[in-house]
Protein backbone atom coordinates (compact mmCIF):
# COMPACT_ATOMS: atom_id res chain seq x y z
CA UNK A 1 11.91 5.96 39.94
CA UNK A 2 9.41 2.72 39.16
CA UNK A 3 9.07 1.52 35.97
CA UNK A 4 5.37 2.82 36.44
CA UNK A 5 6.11 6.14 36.28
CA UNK A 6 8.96 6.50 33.48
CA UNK A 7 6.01 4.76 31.53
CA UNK A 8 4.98 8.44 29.76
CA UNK A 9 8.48 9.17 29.16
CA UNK A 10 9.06 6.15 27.62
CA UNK A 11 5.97 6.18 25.51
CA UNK A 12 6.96 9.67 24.03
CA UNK A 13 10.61 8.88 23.43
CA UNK A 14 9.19 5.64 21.47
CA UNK A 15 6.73 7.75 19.85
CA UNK A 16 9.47 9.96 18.29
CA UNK A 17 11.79 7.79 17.59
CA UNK A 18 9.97 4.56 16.29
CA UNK A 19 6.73 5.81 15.32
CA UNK A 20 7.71 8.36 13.32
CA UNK A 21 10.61 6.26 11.16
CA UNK A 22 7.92 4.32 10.09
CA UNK A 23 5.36 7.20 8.77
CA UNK A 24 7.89 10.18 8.19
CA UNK A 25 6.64 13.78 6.76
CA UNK A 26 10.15 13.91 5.29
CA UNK A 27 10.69 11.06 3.67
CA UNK A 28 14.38 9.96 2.26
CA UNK A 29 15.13 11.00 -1.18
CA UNK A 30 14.27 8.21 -3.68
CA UNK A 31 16.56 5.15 -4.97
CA UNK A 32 15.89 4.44 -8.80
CA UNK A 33 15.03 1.17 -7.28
CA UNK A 34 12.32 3.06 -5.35
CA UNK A 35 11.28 5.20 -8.63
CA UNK A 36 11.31 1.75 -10.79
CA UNK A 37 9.20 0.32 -7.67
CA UNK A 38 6.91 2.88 -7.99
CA UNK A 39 6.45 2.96 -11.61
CA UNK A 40 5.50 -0.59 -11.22
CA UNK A 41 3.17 -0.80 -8.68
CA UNK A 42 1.04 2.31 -10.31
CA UNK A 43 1.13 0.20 -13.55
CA UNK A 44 -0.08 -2.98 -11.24
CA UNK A 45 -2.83 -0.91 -9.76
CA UNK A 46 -4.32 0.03 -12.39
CA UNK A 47 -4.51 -3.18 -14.50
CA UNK A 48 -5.76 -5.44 -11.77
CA UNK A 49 -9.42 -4.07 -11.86
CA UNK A 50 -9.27 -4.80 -15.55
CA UNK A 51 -10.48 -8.13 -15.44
CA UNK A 52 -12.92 -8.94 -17.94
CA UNK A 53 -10.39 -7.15 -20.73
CA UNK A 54 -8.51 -10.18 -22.38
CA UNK A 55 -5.29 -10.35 -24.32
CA UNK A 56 -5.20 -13.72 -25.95
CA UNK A 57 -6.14 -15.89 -22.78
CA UNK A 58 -4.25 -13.55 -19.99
CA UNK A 59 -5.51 -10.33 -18.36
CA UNK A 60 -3.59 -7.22 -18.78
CA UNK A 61 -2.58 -7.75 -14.93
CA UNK A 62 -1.09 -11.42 -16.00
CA UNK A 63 1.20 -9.73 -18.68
CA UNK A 64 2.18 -6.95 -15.58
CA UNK A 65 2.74 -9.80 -13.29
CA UNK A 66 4.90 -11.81 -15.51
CA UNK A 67 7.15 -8.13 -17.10
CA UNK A 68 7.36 -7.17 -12.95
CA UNK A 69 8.33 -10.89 -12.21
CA UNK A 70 11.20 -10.97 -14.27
CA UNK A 71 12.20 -7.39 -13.50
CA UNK A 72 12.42 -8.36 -10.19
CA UNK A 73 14.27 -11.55 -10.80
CA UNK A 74 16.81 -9.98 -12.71
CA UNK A 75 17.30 -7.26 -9.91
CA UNK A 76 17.11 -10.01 -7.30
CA UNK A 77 14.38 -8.43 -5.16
CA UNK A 78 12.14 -11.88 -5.42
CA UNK A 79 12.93 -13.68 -2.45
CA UNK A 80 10.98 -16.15 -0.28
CA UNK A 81 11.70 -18.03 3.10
CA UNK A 82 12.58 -21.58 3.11
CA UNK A 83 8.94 -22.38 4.81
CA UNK A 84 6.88 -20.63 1.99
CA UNK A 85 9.33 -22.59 -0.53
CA UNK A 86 8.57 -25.81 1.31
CA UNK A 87 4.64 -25.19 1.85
CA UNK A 88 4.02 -24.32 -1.69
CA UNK A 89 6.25 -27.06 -3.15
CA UNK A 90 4.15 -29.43 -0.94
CA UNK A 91 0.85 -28.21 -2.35
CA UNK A 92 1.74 -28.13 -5.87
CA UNK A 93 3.12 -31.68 -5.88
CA UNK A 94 -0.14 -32.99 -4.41
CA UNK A 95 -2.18 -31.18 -6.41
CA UNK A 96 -0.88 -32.13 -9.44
CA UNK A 97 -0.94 -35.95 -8.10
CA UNK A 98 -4.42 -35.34 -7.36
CA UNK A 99 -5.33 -34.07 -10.38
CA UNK A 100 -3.83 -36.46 -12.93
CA UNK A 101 -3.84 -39.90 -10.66
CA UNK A 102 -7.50 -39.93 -10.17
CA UNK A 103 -10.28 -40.92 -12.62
CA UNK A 104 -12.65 -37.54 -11.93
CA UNK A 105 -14.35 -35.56 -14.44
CA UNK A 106 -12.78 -32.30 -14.58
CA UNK A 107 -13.29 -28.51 -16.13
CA UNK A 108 -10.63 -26.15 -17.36
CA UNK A 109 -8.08 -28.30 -15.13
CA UNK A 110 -4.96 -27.45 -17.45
CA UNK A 111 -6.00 -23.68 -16.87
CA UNK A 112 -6.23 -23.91 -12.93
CA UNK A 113 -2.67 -25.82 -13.12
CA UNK A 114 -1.25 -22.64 -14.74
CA UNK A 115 -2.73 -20.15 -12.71
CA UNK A 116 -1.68 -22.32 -9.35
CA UNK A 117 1.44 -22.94 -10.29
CA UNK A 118 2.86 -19.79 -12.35
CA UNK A 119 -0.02 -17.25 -11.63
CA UNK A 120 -0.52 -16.98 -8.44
CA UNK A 121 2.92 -17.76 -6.61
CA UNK A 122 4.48 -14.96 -9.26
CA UNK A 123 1.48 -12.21 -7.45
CA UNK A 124 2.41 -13.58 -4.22
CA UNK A 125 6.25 -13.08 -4.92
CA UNK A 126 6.03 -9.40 -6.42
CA UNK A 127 3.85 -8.67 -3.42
CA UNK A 128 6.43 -9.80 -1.52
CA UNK A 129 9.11 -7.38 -3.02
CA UNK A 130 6.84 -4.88 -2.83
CA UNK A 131 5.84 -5.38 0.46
CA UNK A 132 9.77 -4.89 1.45
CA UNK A 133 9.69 -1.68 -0.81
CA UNK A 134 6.66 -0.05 1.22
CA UNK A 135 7.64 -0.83 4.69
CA UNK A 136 9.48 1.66 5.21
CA UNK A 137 7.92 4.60 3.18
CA UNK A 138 4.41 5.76 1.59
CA UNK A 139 2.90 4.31 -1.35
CA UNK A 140 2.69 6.25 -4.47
CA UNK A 141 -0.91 6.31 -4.40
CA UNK A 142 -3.14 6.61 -1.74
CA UNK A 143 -7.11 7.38 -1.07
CA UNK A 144 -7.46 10.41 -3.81
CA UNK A 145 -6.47 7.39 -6.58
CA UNK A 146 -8.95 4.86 -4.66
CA UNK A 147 -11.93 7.24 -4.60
CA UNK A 148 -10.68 8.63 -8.09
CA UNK A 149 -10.68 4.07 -9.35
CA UNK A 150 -14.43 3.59 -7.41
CA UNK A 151 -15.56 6.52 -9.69
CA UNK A 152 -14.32 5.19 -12.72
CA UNK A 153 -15.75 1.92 -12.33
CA UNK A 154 -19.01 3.43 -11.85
CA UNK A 155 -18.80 5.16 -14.59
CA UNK A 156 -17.74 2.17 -16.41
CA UNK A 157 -20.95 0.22 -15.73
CA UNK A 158 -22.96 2.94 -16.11
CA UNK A 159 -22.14 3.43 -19.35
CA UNK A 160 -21.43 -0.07 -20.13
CA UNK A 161 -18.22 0.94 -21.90
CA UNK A 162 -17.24 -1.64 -24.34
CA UNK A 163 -14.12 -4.23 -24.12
CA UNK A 164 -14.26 -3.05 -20.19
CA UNK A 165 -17.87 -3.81 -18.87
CA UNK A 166 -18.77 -7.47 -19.13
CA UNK A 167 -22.51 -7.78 -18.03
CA UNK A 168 -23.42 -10.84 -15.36
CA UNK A 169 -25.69 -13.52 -15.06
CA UNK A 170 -25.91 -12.83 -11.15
CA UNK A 171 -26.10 -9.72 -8.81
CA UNK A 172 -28.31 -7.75 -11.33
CA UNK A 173 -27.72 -3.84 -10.38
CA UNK A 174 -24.74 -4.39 -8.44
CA UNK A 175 -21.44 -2.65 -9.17
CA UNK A 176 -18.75 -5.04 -10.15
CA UNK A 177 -17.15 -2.25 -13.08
CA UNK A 178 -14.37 -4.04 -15.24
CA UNK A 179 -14.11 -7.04 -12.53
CA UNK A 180 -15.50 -9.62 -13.03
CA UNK A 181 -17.97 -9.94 -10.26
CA UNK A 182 -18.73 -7.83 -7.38
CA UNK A 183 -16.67 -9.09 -4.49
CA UNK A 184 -13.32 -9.05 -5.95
CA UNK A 185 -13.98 -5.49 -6.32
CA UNK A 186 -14.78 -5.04 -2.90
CA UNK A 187 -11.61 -7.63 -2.25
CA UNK A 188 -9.83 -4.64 -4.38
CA UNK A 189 -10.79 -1.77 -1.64
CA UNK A 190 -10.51 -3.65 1.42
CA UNK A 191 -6.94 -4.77 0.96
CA UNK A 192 -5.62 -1.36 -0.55
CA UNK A 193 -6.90 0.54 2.43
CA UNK A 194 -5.76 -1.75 4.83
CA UNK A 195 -1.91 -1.32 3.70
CA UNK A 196 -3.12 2.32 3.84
CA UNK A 197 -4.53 2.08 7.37
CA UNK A 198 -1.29 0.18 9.00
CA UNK A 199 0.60 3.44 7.48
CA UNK A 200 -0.77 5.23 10.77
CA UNK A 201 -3.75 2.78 12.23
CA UNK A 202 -5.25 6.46 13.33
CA UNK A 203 -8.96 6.90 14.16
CA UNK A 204 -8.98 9.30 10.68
CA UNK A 205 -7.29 6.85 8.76
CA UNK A 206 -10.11 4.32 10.03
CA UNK A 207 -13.17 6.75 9.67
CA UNK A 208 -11.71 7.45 6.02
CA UNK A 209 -11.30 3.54 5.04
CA UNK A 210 -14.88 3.08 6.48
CA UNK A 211 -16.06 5.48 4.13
CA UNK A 212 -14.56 4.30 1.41
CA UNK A 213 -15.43 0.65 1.80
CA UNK A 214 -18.85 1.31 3.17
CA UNK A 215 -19.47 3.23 -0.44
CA UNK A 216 -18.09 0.03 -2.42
CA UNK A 217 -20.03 -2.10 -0.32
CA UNK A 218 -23.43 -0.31 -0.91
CA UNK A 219 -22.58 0.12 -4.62
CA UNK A 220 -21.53 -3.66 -5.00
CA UNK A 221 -23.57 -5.22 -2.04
CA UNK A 222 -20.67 -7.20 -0.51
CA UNK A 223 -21.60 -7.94 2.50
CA UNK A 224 -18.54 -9.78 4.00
CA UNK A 225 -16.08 -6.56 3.03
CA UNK A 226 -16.86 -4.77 5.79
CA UNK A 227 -16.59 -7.43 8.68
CA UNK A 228 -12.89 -7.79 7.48
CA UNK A 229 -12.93 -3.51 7.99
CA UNK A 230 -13.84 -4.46 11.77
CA UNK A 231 -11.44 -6.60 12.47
CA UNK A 232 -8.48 -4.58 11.11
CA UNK A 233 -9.24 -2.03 13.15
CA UNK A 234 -10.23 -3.81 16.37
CA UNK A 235 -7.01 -5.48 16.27
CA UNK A 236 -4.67 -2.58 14.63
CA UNK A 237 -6.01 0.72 15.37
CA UNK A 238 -4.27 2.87 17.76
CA UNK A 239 -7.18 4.36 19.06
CA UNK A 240 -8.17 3.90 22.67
CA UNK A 241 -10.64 0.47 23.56
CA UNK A 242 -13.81 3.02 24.32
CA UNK A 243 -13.60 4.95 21.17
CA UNK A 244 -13.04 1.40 19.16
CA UNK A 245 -16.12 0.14 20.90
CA UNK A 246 -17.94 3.36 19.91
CA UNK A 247 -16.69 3.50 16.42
CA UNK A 248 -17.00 -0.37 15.75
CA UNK A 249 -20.84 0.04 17.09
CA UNK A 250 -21.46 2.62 14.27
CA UNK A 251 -19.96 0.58 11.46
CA UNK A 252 -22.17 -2.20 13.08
CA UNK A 253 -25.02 -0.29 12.65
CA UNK A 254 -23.99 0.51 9.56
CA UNK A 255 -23.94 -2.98 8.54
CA UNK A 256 -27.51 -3.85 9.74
CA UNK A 257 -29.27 -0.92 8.18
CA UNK A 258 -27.68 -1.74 4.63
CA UNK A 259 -27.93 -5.54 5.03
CA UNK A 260 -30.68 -6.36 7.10
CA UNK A 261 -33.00 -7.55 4.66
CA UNK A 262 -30.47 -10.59 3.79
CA UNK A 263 -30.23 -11.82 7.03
CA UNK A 264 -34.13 -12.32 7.52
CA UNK A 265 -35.58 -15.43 8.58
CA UNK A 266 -36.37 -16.88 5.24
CA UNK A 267 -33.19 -15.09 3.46
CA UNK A 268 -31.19 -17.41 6.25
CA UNK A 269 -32.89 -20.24 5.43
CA UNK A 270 -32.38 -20.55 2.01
CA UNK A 271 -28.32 -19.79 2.67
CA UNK A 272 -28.65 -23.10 5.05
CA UNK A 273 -30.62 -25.09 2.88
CA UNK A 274 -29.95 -24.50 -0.62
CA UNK A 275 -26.59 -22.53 -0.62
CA UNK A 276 -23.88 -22.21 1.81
CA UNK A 277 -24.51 -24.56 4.45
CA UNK A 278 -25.52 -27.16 1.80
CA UNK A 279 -22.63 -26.34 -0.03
CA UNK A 280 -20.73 -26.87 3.24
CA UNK A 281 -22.17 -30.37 3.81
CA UNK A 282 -21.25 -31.95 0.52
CA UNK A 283 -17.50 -30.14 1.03
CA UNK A 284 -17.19 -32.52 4.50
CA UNK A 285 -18.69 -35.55 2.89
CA UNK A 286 -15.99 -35.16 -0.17
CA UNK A 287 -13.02 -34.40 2.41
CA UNK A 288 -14.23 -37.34 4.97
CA UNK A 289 -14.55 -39.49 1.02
CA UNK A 290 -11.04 -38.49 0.31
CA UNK A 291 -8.56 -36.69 2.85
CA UNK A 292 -6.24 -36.47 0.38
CA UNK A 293 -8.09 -34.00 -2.16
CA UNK A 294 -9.49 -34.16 -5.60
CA UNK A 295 -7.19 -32.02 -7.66
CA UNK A 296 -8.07 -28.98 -9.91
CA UNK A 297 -11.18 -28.82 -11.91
CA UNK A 298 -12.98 -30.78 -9.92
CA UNK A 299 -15.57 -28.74 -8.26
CA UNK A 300 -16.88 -27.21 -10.97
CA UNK A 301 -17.34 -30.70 -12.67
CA UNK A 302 -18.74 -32.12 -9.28
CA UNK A 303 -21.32 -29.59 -8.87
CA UNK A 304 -22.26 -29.76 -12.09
CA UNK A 305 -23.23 -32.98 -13.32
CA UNK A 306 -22.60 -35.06 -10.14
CA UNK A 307 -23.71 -33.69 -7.17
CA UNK A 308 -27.53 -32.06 -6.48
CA UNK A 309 -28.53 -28.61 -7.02
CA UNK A 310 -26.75 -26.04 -5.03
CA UNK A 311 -27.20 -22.35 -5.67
CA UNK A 312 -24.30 -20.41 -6.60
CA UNK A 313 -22.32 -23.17 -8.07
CA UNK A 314 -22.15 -25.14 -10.77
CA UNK A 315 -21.40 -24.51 -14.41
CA UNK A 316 -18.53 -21.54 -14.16
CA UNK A 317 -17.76 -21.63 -10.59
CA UNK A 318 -14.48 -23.78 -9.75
CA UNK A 319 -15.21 -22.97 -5.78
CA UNK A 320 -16.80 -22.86 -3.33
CA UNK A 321 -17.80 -20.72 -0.53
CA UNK A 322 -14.64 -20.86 1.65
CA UNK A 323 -11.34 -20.75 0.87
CA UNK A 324 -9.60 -23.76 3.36
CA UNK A 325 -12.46 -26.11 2.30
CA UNK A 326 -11.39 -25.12 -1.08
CA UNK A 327 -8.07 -25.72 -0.57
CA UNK A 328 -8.24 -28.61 1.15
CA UNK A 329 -10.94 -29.95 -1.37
CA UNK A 330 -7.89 -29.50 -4.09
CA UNK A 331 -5.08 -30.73 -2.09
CA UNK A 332 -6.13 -32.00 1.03
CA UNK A 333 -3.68 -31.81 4.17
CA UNK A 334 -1.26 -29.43 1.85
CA UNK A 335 -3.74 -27.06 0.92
CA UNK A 336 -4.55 -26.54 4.41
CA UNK A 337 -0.77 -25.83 5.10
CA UNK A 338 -1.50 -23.06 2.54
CA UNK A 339 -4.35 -21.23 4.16
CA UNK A 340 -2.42 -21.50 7.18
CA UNK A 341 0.96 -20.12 5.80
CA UNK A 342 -0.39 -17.61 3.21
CA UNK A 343 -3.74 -16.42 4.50
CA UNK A 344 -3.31 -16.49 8.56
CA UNK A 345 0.62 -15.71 8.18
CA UNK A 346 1.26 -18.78 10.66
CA UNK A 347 4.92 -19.53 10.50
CA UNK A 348 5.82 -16.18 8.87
CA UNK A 349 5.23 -14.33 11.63
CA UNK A 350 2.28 -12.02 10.56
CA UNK A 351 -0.60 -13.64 12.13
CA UNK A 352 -1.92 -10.79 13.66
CA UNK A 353 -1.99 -8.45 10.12
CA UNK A 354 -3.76 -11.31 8.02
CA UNK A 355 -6.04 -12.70 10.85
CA UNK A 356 -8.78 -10.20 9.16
CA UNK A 357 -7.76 -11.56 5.56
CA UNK A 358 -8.10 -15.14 6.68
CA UNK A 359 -11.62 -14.37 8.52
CA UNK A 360 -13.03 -13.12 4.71
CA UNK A 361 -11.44 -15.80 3.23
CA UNK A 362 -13.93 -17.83 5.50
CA UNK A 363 -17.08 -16.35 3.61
CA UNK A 364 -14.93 -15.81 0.14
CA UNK A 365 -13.06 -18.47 -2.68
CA UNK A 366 -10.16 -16.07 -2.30
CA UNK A 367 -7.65 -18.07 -3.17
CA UNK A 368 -8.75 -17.80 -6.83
CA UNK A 369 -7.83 -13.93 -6.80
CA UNK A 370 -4.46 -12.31 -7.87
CA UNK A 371 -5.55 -9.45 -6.32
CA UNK A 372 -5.54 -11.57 -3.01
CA UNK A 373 -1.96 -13.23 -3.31
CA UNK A 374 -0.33 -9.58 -4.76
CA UNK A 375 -1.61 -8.02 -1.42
CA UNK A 376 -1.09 -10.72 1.05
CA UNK A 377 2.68 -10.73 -0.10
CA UNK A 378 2.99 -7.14 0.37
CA UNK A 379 1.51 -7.63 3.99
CA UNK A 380 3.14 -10.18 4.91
CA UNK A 381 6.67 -8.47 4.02
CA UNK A 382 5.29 -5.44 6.06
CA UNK A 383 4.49 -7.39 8.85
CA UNK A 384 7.87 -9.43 9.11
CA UNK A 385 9.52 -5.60 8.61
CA UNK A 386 11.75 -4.05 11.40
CA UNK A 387 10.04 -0.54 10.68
CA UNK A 388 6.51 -2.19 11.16
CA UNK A 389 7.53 -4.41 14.71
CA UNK A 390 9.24 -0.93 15.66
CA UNK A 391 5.95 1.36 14.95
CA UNK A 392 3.87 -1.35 16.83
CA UNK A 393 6.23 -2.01 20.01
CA UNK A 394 6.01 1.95 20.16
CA UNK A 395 1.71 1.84 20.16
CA UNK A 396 1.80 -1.24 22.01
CA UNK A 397 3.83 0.65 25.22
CA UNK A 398 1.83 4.47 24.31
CA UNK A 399 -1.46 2.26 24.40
CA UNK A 400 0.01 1.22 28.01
CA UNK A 401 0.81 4.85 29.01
CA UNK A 402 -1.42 6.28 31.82
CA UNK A 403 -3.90 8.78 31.27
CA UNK A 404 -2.18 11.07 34.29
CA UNK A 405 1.07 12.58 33.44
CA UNK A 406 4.24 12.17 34.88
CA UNK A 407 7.12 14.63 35.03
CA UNK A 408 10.36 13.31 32.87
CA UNK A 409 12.77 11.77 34.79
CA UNK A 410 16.06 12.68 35.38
């Protein structure tokens, strides 16, 4: 018999035995490494939104990071390829060169340092662990808590509930809760459900992370969340090509009628002239000044007193618009190794599960985000997972099957 025809037997063998290890509906009894795991990540999950609540200088998700850090350490779950070692290494050494060998004015540079070189990386390694923890089973929360945490923070700004609602300067009316601004809340959503969605990558699991990130997205007016929503499922649902077309048309639609009034003629022109293209000028005319970056602090500083009016930054904004121009504005060469490494997975072998976190990071500073470095780990652990290049070998060969079936062989 061709290999043509054992095709739909071999797509429903690797549909029972591959596809289902990875999303089981009977799950193995739990580890206490698995019950500590999940005590932990609830605890995480609910203390990153909390970012305008401050104990001493840290946010109740810096003193999780740092107790879950150690836990891990002491457990041995934190572990990290040589490459990522290397990479970060690399970056922090020129960054700190930057920062301290050249005669620029700075802002809050000692505080970026920290969160660079302790913050951060310590998201990015309990990510990893967790990441490892998940790959193989559910997380303990799911859509019910998500839908159940977009209420809250409603609520929360509604009320303007004290020590939890900050009010902002910017984005009058839109929902940012206890974050503190309105795009790391959609940031919040859009990675959650997409560790969700590559549980199954079905057309429900898409329709229901659509919903759910279509409602932060008109409540917070991110516009950029939803183009990463897109892309995760153009590239990871399992659904076939027609439907995705069909379904991806909708969201698209979706899109226009909630956003069409900021891409207008005029709208555009001001985002050229006056915001992100200008801002996107003066970042090439510092890199082509100095390949070799400016350090932390800088930007803020720059765009402050130095350089000419450009909306959206300036006093309280250490970034700008796009994360490798940020990067590379901070440590030149190095920090483009880092977007390349930690937010397109090149090197780690999960290109293809951060492509749509890299495309945000295009139109978002997200590399200023623990939310963004706790999640990446955890993808990037599920994508370098046997049970995750299992479940997608077995959609990549049903996706093949033919539409006609074929008697089992033998």
């Amino acid at each position: 018999m061709t290999v043509q025809a054992r095709m739909p037997y071999l797509a429903r063998l690797l549909r029972r035995n591959h596809l289902r290890h990875f999303h089981s509906d009977a799950p193995a009894p739990l580890t206490n490494d698995d019950v500590l795991t999940n005590i932990l990540f609830c605890i995480g999950m609910i203390t990153l939104p909390l970012q305008v609540v401050q104990i001493g200088i840290a946010q109740p998700s810096h003193v999780w990071m740092l107790a879950t850090a150690a836990i891990g350490l002491m457990l041995g779950k934190i572990r990290l390829t040589g490459r990522e070692g290397a990479v970060f290494a690399l970056f922090i050494i020129v960054l700190l060169l930057a920062t301290f060998l050249q005669n620029f004015g700075r802002v809050k540079a000692t505080e970026q340092i920290i969160k660079f070189a302790v913050i951060y990386p310590g998201f990015y390694c309990v990510g990893r662990w967790f990441g490892r923890s998940y790959s193989g089973r559910n997380l303990p929360l799911g859509y019910l808590f998500l839908f159940a945490m977009l209420a809250v923070q409603y609520v929360i700004q509604l009320y303007e509930i004290p020590y939890l609602y900050q009010e902002l300067d910017f984005g009058q009316g839109a929902l940012h809760g206890s974050f503190k601004e309105r795009n790391w809340l959609a940031v919040y959503f859009v990675l959650f459900t997409y560790i969700l969605f590559l549980r199954t990558r079905s057309t429900p699991a898409f329709l229901i992370l659509i919903a759910l990130n279509g409602a932060a997205s008109l409540l917070s007016g991110s516009k950029t969340a939803l183009i990463a929503c897109g892309a995760i499922f153009l590239m990871h649902g399992r659904t076939f090509l027609p439907i995705k077309l069909i379904l991806f048309a909708a969201a698209a639609a979706f899109y226009w009628w909630n956003f069409a009034a900021e891409f207008s003629a005029d709208n555009m022109q001001i985002r050229l002239e006056a915001e992100r293209g200008l801002a996107f000028q003066y970042a090439a005319d510092l890199l082509k000044g100095n390949i070799l970056g400016y350090g932390v602090g800088f930007v803020e500083y720059h765009f402050t007193y130095v350089a000419g009016y450009v909306m959206g930054l300036g006093p309280g904004t250490n970034a700008i618009f796009c994360t490798p121009l940020d990067l590379m504005i901070i440590a030149g060469v190095a920090g483009l190794f880092v977007w390349l490494m930690f937010f397109l997975g090149i090197g780690l072998g999960a290109t293809g599960v951060l492509f749509p976190i890299a495309l945000l990071s295009l139109f978002n500073p997200m590399h200023g985000s623990e939310t963004v470095y706790l999640f990446t780990g955890m993808l990037i652990s599920i994508a370098r997972s046997e049970a995750f290049k299992k479940q997608s070998l077995a959609l990549h060969v049903i996706s093949a099957e033919p539409r006609m079936g074929v008697p089992r062989p033998g």
